[in-house]
C-alpha atoms as a PDB file:
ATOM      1  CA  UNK A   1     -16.518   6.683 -18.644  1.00  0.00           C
ATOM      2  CA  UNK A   2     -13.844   8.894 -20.111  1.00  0.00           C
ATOM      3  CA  UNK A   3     -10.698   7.697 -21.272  1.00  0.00           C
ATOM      4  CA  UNK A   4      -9.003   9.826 -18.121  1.00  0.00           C
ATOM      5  CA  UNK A   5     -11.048   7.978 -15.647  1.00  0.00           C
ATOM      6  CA  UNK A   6     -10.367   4.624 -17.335  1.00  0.00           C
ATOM      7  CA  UNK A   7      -6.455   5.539 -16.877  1.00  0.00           C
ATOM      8  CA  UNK A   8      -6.684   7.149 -13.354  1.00  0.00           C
ATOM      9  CA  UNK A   9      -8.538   3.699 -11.955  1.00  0.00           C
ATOM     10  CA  UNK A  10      -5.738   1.472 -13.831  1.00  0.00           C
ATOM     11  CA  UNK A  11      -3.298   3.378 -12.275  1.00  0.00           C
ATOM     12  CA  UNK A  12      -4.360   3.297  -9.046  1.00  0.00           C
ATOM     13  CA  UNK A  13      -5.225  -0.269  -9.471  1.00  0.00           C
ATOM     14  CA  UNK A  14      -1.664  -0.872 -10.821  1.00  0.00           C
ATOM     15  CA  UNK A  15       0.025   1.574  -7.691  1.00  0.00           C
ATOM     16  CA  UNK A  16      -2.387  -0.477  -4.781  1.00  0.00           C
ATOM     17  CA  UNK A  17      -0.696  -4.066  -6.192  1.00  0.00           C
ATOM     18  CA  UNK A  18       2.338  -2.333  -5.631  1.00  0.00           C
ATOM     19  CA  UNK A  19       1.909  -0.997  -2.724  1.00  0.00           C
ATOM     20  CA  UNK A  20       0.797  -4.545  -1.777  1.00  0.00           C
ATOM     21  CA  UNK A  21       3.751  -6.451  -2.529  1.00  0.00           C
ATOM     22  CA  UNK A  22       6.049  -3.753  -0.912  1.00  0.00           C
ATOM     23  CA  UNK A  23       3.722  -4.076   2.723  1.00  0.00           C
ATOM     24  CA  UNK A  24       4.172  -7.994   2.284  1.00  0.00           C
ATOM     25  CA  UNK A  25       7.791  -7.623   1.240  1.00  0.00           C
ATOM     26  CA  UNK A  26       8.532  -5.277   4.450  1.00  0.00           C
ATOM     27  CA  UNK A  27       6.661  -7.914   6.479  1.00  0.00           C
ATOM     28  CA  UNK A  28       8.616 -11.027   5.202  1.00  0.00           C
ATOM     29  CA  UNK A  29      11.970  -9.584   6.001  1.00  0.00           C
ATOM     30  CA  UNK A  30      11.076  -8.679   9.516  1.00  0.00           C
ATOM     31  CA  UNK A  31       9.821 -12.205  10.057  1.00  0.00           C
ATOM     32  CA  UNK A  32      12.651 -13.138   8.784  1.00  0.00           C
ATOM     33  CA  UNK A  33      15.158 -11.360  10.892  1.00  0.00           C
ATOM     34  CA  UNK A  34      13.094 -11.777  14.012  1.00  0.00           C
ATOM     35  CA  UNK A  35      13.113 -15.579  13.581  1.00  0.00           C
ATOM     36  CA  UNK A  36      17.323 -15.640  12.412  1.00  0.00           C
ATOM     37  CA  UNK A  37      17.347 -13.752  16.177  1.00  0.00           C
ATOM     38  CA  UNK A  38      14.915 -15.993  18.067  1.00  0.00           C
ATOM     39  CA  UNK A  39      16.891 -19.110  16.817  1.00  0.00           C
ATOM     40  CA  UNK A  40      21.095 -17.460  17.292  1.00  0.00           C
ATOM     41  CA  UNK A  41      20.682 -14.520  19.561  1.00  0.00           C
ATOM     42  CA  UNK A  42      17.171 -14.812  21.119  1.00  0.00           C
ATOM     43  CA  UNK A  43      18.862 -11.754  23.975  1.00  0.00           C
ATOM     44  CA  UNK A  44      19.758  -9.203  20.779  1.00  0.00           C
ATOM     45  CA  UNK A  45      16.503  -9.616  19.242  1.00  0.00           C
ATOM     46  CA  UNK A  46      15.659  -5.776  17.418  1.00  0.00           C
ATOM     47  CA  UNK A  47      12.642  -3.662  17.798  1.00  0.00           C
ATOM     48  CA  UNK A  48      11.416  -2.717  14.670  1.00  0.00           C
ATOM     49  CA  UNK A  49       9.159  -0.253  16.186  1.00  0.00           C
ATOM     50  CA  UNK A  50      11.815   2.425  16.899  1.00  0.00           C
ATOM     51  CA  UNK A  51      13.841   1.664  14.151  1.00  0.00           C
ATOM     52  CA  UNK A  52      11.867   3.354  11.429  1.00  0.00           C
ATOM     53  CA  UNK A  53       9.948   5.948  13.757  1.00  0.00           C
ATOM     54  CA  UNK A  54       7.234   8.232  12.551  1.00  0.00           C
ATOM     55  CA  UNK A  55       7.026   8.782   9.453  1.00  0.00           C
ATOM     56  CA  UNK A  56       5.847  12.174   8.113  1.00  0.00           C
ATOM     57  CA  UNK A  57       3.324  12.103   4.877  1.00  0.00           C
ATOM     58  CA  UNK A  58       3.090  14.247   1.803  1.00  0.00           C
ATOM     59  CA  UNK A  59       1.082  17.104   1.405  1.00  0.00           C
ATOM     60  CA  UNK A  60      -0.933  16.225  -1.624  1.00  0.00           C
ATOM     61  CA  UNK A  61      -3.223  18.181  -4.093  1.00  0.00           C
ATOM     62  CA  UNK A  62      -6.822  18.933  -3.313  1.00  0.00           C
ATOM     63  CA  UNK A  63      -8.067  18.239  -6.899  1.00  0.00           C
ATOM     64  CA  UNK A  64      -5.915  15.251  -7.558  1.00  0.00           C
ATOM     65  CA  UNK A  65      -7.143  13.598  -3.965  1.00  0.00           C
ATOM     66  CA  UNK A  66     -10.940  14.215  -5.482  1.00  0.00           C
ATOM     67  CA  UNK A  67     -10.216  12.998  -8.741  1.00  0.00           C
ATOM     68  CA  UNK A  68      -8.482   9.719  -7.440  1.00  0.00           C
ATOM     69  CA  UNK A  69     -10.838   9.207  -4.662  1.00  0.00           C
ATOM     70  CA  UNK A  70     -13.813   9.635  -7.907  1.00  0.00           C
ATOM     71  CA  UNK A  71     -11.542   7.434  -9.716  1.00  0.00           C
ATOM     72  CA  UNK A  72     -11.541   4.418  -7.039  1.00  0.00           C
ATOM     73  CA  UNK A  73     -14.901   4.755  -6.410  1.00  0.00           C
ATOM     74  CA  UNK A  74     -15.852   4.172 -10.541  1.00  0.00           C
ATOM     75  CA  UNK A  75     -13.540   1.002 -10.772  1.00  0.00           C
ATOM     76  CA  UNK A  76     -15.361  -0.109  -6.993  1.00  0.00           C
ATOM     77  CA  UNK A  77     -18.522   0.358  -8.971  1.00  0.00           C
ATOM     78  CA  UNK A  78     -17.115  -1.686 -12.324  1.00  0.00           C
ATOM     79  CA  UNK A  79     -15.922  -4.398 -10.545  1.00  0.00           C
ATOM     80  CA  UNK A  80     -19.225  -4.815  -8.545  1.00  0.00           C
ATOM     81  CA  UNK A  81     -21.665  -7.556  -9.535  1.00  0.00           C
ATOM     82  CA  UNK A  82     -24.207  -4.599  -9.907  1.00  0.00           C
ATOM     83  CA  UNK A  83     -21.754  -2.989 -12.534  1.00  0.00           C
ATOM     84  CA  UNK A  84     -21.681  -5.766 -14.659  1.00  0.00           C
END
């Protein structure tokens, strides 16, 4: 494995906790707020589903999509029992 691999599956290792904790963040302060409104104002309680809307995604590079996707699937392979 070359030492660009190595740092492209760290870094996506490293981005996907990230990406983690921000999902679970998100998730805990909606909980939150929708339980503060059940309890005080059960008849205001928000919709998150039209708050935020539809997000549009980024048009990304064709070679850095392969080499990340190549990437993921080395470190799936390392961190298998048959990679070890």
């Amino acid at each position: 494995m070359s030492l660009r691999e190595y740092d492209l599956i760290t870094r996506a290792g490293i981005t996907a906790k990230k990406d983690a904790i921000a999902v679970q963040r998100v998730l805990n302060q909606e909980l939150g707020t929708l339980i503060s409104y059940a309890f005080h104002k059960p008849e205001k309680m928000p919709d998150f589903t039209k708050v935020n809307g539809a997000k549009t995604t980024k048009k990304s590079n064709r070679k850095q999509g392969v080499a990340r996707l190549r990437a993921a699937f080395v470190g799936m392979h390392v961190q298998s029992k048959k990679g070890r």
